[in-house]
Protein backbone atom coordinates (compact mmCIF):
# COMPACT_ATOMS: atom_id res chain seq x y z
CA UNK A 1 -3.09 -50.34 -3.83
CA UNK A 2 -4.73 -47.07 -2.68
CA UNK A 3 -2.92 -44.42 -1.43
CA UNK A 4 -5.77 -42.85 0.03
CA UNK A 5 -5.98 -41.89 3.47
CA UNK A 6 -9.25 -42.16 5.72
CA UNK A 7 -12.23 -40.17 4.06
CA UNK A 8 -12.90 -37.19 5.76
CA UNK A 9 -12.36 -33.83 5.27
CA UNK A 10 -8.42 -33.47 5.62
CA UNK A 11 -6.53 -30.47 6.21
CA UNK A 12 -3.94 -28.45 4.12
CA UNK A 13 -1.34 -30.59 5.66
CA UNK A 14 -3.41 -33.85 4.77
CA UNK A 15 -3.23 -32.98 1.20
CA UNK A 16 0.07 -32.29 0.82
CA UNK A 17 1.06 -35.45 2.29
CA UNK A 18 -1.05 -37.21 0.35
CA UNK A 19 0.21 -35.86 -2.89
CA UNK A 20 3.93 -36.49 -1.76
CA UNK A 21 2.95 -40.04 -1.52
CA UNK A 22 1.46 -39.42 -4.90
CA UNK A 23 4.48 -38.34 -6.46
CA UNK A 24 6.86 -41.00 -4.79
CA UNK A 25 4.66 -43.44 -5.39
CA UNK A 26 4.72 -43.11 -9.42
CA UNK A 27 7.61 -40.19 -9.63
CA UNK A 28 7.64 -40.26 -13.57
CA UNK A 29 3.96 -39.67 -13.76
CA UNK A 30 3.59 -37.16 -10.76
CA UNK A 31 5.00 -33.83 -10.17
CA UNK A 32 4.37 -31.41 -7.23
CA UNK A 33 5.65 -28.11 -7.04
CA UNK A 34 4.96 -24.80 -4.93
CA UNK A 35 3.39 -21.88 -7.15
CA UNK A 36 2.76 -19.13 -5.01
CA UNK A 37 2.21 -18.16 -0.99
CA UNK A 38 -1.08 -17.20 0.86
CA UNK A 39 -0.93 -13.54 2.71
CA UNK A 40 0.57 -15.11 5.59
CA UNK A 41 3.12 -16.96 4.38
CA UNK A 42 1.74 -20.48 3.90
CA UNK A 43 2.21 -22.32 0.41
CA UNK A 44 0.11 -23.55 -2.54
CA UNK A 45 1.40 -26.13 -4.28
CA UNK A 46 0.14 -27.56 -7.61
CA UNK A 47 -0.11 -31.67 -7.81
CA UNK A 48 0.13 -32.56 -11.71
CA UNK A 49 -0.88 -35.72 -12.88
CA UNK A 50 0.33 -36.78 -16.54
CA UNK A 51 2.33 -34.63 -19.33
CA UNK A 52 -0.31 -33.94 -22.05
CA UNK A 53 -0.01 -30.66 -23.42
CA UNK A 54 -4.04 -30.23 -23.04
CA UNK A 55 -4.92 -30.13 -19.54
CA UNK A 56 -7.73 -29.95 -17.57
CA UNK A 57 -6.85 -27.57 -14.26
CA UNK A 58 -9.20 -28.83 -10.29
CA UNK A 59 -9.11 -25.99 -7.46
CA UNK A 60 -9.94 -27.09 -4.29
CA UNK A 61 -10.38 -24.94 -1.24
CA UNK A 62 -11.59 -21.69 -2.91
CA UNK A 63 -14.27 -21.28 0.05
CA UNK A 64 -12.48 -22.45 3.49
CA UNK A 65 -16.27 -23.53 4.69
CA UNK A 66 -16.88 -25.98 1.72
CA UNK A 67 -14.58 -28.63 2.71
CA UNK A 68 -15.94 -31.20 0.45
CA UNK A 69 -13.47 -30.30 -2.81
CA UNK A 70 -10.19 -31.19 -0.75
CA UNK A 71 -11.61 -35.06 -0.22
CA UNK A 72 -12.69 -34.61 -4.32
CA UNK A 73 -9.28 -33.88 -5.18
CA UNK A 74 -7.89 -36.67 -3.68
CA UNK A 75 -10.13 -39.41 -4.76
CA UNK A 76 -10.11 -37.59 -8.45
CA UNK A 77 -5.97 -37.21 -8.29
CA UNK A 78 -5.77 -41.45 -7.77
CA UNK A 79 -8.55 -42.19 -10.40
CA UNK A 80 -6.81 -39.96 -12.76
CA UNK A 81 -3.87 -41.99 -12.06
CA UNK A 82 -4.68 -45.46 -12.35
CA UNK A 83 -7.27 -44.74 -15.17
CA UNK A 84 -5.69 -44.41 -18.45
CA UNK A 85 -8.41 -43.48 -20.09
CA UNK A 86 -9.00 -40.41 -18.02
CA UNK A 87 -5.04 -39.44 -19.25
CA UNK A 88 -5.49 -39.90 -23.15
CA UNK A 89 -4.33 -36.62 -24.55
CA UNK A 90 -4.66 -34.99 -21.06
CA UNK A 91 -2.90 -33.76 -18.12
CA UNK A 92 -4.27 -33.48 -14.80
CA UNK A 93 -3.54 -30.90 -12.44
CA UNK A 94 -4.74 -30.08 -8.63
CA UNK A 95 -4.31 -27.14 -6.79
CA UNK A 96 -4.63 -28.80 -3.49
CA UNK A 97 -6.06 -25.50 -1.93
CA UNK A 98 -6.79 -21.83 -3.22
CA UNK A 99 -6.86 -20.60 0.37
CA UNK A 100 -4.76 -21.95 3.41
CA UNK A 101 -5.30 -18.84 4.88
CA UNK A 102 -9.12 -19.52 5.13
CA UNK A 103 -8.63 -23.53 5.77
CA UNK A 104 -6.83 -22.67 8.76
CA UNK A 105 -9.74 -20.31 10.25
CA UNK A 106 -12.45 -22.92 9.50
CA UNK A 107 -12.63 -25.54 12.01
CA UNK A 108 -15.09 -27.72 12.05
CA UNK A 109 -13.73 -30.61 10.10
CA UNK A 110 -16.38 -33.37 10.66
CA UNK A 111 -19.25 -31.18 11.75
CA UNK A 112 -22.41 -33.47 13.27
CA UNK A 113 -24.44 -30.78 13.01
CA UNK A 114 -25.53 -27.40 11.67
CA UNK A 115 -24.56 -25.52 15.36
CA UNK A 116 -21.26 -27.40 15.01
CA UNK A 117 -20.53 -26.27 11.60
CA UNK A 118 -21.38 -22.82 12.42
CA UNK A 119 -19.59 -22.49 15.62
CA UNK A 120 -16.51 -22.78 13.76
CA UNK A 121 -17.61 -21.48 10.83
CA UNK A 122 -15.23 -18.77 8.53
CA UNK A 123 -15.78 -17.71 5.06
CA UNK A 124 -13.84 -14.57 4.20
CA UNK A 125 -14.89 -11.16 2.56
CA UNK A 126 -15.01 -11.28 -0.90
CA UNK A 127 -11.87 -9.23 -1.51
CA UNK A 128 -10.58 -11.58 0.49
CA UNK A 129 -11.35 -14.51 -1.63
CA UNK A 130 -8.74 -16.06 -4.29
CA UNK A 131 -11.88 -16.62 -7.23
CA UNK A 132 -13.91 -13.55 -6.53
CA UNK A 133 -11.26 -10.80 -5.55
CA UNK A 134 -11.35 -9.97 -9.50
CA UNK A 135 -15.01 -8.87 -9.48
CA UNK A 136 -14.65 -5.92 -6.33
CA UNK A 137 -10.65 -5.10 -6.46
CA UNK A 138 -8.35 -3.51 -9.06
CA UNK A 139 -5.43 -5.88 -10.62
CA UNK A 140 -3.24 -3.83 -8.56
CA UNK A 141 -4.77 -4.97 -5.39
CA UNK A 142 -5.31 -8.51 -5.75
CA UNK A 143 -4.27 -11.27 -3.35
CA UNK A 144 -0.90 -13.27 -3.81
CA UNK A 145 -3.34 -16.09 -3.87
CA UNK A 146 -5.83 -14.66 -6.77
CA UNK A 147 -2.08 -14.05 -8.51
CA UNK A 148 -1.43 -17.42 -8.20
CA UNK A 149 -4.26 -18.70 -9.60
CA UNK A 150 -4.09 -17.17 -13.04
CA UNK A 151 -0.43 -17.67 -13.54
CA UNK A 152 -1.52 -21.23 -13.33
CA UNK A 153 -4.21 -21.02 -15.44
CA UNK A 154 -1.80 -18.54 -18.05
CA UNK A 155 0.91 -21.20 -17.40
CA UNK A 156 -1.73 -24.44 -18.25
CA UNK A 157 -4.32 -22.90 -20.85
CA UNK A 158 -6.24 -25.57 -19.72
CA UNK A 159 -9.34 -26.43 -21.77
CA UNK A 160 -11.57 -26.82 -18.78
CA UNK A 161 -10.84 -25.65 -15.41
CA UNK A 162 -13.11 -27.31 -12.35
CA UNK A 163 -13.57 -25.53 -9.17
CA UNK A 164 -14.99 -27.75 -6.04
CA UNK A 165 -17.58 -25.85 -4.43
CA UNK A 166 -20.30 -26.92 -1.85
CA UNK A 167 -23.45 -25.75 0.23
CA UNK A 168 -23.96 -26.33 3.84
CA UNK A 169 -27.63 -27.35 3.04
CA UNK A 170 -29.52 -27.81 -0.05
CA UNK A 171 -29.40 -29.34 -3.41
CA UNK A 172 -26.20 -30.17 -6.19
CA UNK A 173 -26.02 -28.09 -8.67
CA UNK A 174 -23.37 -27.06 -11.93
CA UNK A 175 -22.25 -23.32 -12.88
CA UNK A 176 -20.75 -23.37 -16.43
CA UNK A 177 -19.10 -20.26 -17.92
CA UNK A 178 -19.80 -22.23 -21.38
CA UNK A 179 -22.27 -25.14 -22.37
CA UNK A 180 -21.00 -28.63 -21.79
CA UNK A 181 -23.31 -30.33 -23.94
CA UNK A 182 -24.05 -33.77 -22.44
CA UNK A 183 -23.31 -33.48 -18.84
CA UNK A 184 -26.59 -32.43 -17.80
CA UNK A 185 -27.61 -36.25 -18.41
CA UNK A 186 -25.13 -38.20 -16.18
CA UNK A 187 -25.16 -35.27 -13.52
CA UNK A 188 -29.00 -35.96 -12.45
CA UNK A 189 -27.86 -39.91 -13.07
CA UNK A 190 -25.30 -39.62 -10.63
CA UNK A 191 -27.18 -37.53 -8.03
CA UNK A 192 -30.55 -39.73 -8.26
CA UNK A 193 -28.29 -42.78 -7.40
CA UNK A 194 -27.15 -41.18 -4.73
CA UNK A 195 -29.92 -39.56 -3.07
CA UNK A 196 -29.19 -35.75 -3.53
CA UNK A 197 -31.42 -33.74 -4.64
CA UNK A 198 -30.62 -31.21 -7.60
CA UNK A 199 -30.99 -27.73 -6.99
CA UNK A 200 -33.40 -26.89 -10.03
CA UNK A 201 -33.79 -22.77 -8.45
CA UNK A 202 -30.58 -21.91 -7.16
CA UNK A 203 -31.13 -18.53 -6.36
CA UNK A 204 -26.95 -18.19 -7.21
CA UNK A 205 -27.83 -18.77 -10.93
CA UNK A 206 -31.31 -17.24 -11.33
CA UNK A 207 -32.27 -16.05 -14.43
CA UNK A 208 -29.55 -18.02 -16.41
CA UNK A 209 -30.02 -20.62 -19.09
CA UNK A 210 -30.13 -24.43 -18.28
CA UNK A 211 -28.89 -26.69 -20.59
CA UNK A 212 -30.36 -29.41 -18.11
CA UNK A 213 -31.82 -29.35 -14.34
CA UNK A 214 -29.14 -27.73 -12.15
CA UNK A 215 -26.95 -27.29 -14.80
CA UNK A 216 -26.87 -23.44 -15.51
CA UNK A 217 -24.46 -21.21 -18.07
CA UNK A 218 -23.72 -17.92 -17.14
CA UNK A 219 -25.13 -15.24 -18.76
CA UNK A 220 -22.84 -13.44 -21.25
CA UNK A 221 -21.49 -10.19 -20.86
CA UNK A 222 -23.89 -7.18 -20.68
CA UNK A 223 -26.86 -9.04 -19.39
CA UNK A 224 -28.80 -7.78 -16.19
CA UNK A 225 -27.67 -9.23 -12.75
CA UNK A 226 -30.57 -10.53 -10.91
CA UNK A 227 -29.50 -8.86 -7.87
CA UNK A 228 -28.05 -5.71 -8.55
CA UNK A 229 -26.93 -4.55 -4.87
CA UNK A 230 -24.28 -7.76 -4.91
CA UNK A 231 -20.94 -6.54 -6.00
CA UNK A 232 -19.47 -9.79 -6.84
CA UNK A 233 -20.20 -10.53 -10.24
CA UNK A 234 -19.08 -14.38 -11.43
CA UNK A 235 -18.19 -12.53 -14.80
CA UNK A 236 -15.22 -10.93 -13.31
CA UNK A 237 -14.19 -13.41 -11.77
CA UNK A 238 -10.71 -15.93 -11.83
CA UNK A 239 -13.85 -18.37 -13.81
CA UNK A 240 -13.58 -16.47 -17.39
CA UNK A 241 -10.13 -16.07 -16.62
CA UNK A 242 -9.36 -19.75 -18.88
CA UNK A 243 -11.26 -18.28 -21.82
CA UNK A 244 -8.26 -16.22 -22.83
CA UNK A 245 -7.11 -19.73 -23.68
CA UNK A 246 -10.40 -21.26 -25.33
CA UNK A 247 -11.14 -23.15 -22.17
CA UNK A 248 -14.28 -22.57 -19.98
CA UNK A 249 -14.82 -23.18 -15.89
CA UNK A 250 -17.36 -25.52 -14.20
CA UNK A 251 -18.47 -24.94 -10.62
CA UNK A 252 -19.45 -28.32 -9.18
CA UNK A 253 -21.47 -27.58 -5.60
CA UNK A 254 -22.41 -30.52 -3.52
CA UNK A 255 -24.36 -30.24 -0.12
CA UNK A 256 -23.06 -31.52 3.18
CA UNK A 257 -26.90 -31.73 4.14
CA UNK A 258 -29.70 -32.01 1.39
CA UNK A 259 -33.09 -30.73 1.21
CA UNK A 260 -35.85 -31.83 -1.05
CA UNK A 261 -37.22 -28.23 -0.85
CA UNK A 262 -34.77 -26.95 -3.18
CA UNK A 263 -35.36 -29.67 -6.32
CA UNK A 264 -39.52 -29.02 -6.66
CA UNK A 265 -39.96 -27.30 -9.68
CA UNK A 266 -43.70 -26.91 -9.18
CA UNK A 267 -44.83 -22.79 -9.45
CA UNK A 268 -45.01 -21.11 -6.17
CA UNK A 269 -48.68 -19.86 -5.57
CA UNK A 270 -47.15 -16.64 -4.51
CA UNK A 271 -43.49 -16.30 -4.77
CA UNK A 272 -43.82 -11.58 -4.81
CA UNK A 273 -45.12 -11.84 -1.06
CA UNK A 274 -43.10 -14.76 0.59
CA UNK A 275 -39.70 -13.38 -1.09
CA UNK A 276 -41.17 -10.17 0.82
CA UNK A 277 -41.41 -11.91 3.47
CA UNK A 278 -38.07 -13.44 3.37
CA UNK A 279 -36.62 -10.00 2.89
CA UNK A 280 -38.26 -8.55 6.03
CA UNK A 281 -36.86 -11.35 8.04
CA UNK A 282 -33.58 -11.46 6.39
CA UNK A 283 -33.16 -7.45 7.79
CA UNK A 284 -34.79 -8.12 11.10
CA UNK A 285 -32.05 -10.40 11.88
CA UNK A 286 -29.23 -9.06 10.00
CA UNK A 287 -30.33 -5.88 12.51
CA UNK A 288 -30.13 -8.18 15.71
CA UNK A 289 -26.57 -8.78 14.74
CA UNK A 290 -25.61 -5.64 13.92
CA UNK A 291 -27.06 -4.15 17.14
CA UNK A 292 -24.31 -6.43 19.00
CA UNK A 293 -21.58 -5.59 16.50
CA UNK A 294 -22.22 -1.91 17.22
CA UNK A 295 -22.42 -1.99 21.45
CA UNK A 296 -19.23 -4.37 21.30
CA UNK A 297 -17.45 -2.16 18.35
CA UNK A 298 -15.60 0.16 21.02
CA UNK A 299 -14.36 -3.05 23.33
CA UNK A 300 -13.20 -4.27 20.21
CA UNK A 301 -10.57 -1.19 19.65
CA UNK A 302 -7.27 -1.92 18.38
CA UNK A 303 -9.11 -5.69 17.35
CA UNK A 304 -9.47 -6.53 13.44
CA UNK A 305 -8.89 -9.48 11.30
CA UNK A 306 -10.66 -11.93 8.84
CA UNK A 307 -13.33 -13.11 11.32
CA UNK A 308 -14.30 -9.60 12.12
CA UNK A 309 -14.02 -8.33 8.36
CA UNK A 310 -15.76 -11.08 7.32
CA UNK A 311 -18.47 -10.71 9.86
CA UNK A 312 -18.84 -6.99 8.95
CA UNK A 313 -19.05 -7.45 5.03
CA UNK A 314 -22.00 -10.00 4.84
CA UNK A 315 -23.73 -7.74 6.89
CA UNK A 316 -23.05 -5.41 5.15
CA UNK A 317 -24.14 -6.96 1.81
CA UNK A 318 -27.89 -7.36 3.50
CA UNK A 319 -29.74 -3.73 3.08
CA UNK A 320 -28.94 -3.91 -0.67
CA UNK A 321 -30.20 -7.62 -1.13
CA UNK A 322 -33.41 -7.33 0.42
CA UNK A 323 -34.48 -4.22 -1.41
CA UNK A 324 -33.68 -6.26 -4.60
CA UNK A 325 -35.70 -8.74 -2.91
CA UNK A 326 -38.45 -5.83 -2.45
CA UNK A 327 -38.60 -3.45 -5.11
CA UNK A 328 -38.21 -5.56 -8.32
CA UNK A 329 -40.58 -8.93 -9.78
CA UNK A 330 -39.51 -12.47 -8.28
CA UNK A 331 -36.29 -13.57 -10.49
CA UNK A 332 -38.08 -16.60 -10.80
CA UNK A 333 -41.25 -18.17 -9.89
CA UNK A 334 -40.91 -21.69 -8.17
CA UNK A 335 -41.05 -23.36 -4.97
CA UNK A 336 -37.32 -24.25 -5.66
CA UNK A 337 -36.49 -20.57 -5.84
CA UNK A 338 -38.25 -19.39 -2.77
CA UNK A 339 -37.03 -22.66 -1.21
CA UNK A 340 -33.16 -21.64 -2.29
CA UNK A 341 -33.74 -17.45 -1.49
CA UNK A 342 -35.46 -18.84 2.45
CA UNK A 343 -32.27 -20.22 2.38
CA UNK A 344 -29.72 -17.93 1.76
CA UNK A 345 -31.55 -15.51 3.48
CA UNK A 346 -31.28 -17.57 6.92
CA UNK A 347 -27.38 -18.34 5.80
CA UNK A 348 -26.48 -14.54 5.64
CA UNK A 349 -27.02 -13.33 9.25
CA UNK A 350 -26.23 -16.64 10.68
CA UNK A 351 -22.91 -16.84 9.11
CA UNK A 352 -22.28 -13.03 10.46
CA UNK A 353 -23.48 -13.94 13.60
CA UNK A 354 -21.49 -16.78 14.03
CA UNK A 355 -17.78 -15.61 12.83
CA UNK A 356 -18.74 -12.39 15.35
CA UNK A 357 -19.43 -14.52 17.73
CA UNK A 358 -15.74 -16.28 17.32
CA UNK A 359 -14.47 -12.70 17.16
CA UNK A 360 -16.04 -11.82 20.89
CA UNK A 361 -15.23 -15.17 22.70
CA UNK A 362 -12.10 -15.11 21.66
CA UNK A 363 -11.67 -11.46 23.28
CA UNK A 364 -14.01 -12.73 26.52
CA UNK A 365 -16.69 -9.97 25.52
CA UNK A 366 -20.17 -10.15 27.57
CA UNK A 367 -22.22 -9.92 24.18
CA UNK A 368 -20.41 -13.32 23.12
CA UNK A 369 -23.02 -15.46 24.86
CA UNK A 370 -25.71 -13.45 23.56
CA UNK A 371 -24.71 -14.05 20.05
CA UNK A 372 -24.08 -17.86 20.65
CA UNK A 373 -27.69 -18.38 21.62
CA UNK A 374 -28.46 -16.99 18.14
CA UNK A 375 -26.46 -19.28 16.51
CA UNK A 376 -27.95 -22.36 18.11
CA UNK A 377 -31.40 -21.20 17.61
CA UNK A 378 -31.03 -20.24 14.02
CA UNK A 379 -28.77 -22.94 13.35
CA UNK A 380 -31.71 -25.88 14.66
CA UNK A 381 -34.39 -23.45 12.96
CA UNK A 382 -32.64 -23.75 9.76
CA UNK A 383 -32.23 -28.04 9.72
CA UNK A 384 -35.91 -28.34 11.16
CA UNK A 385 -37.27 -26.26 8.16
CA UNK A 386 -35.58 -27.68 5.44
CA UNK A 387 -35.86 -31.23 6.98
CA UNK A 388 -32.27 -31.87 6.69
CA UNK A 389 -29.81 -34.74 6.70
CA UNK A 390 -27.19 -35.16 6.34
CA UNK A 391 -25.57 -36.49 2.56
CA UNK A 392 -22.25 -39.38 3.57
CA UNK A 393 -18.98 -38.05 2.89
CA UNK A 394 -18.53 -40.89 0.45
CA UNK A 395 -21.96 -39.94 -1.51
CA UNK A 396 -20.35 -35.79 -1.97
CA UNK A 397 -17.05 -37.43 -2.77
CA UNK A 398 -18.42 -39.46 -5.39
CA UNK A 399 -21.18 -36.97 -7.04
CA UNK A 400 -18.62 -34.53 -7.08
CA UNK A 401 -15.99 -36.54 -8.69
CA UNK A 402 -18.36 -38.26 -11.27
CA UNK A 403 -19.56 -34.88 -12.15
CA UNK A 404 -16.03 -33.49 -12.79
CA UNK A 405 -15.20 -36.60 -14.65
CA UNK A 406 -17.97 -36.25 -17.51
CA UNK A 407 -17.61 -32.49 -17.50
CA UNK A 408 -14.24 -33.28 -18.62
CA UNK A 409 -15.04 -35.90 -21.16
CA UNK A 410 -17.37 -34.00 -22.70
CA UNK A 411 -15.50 -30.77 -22.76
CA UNK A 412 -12.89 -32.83 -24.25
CA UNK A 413 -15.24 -33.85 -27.23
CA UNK A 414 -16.24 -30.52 -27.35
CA UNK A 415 -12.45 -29.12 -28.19
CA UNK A 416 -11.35 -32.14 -30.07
């Protein structure tokens, strides 16, 4: 009998019931336990599934907008359960959610559309974040949450560690701090059966080696960064943090609406000029934005928080990344690349844009309705040029888990 509640994308709260019910359900095979607190207060609690020494560690809820991973973890906790197989030498183990800080700000659980998902959109500043604070903070500054993390991961030493990421639109793709030999082949099986396209450019893991289409391995240590303005480097990051231990991280990102512009591999007959392109328009809007920000800055006094730090720091991020856009050769050449750079630079000033927007209706500013008109219009303008549509919960839930499945049977091959 499944325990599983309703698929959807559930809360903190959801989770944590669910993996009570876990735990009373088969109490000699399940374990939860609190190991740490958020910033404000709130708790993350660790759902353990088996008592194998070698262990294989998911983290949900890294990014408060991908909501995806929490609906993963739940499906994946149950399999793990009632498949032996899956437990044969190995423990599982789920932090339910990296950030309850951020899942509280995001709120737009069951978005219908890209306007819905950005008007209650949140995704915090990268010091901000539990699996990047590493890569622009000093140890002595890092989040309780970030804290948390590795003592689980120090605690675990777990041979592969999973995050559950996600795009709002786009392709599927895999980040690998180390090879996984073999995945690459029943990742594109999985996602051709169920209609997502794989993100063969994504301009996230440009210029590193594929061991298969979408599946990328970050570049070792010492290598050039594509983009050399962005401070958050993956290297740094709570990812390498398991190879202390001989393990390795995968990144699994699913979309919540697909695109077939992002899986063409064909070369772009002139990817120099339209990534110029894309870097004019990327600081044109980025400018309209901050031009609000700036006359609504000093009705705003006394006024600060994550929605407003957030909103600042991706703007921030954009003079930097369209220079590198500008003054240096295309990273890469295809009409997947352009397809996956038109997109993140729409997603940059949109994202701004729409947490500022939060931040000013929430204080009844003028400017607020100004900035809501420019997150409708980029919002449709974005679906209408990517010809989105949206991928069913149950189709991310099940590429996701599939994929986290054989990156863990294969890592486990590869350690044996």
């Amino acid at each position: 009998m499944s325990l599983l509640p309703e698929l959807r994308y559930p809360t903190v709260a959801e989770l944590t019931s669910f993996a009570r019910a876990l735990t009373t359900h088969r109490p000699g095979m399940c374990a939860l336990r609190q190991v740490g607190v958020s910033r404000a207060g709130r708790p993350l609690h660790l759902l353990s599934v088996g008592h194998a020494r070698r262990a294989v560690l998911v983290v949900a809820g890294a990014h408060a907008n991908e909501p995806t991973g929490g609906s993963t973890l739940l499906t994946l906790a149950e399999r793990v359960l009632y498949e032996r197989e899956l437990r044969d030498g190995t423990s599982w183990h789920f932090l339910l959610c990296a950030d309850p800080d951020g899942a509280s700000l995001h709120v737009t659980p069951a978005p219908r559309s890209l306007l819905e998902y950005h008007l209650g959109f949140f995704r915090p500043a990268v010091p901000e974040q539990p699996e990047w604070s590493p890569a622009v903070l000093p140890p002595d500054r890092l989040p309780p949450e970030t804290r948390a993390l590795t003592r689980v991961i120090d605690e675990l030493r777990p041979y592969l560690q999973v995050t559950l990421h996600g795009t709002d639109l786009g392709g599927s793709w895999v980040q690998l701090t180390k090879d996984i030999p073999g995945l690459a082949e029943p990742f594109a099986k999985s996602a051709a059966q169920l209609h997502i396209p794989v993100e063969t450019g994504a301009s996230d893991a440009v210029g590193w080696p594929a061991s298969g289409p979408g599946v990328h391995v970050m570049p070792a240590a010492g290598a050039d960064a594509a983009y050399p303005s962005m401070p958050d480097d993956a290297r740094h990051s709570t990812w390498y943090h398991a190879h202390r231990y001989g393990g390795l991280t995968a990144v699994v990102e699913v979309p919540m609406w697909a695109s077939d512009m992002v899986d063409d591999p064909a070369p772009h007959p002139d990817p120099a000029a339209a990534i110029r392109r894309l870097a004019r328009r990327l600081l044109r809007d980025a400018t309209e934005v901050e031009r609000i920000l700036v006359e609504a800055l000093p009705r705003l006094e006394g006024v600060d928080g994550p929605l407003l730090r957030a909103a600042r720091w991706a703007l921030e991020l954009v003079p930097g990344l369209a220079a590198d856009w500008t003054d240096t050769p295309p990273a890469a050449t295809t009409m997947a690349y352009v397809g996956s750079v038109d997109a993140f630079a729409r997603r940059l000033p949109l994202r701004a844009a729409a947490m500022l927007w939060r931040v000013l209706r929430e204080s009844d500013d003028h400017a607020a309705p100004r900035l809501e008109r420019l997150v409708e219009t980029w919002s449709d303008a974005f679906a209408y040029r990517f010809r989105a549509r949206w991928v069913p919960l149950e189709h991310q839930v099940e590429h996701q888990s599939r994929t986290v499945v054989a990156a863990a049977l294969h890592a486990r091959e590869r350690t044996a």
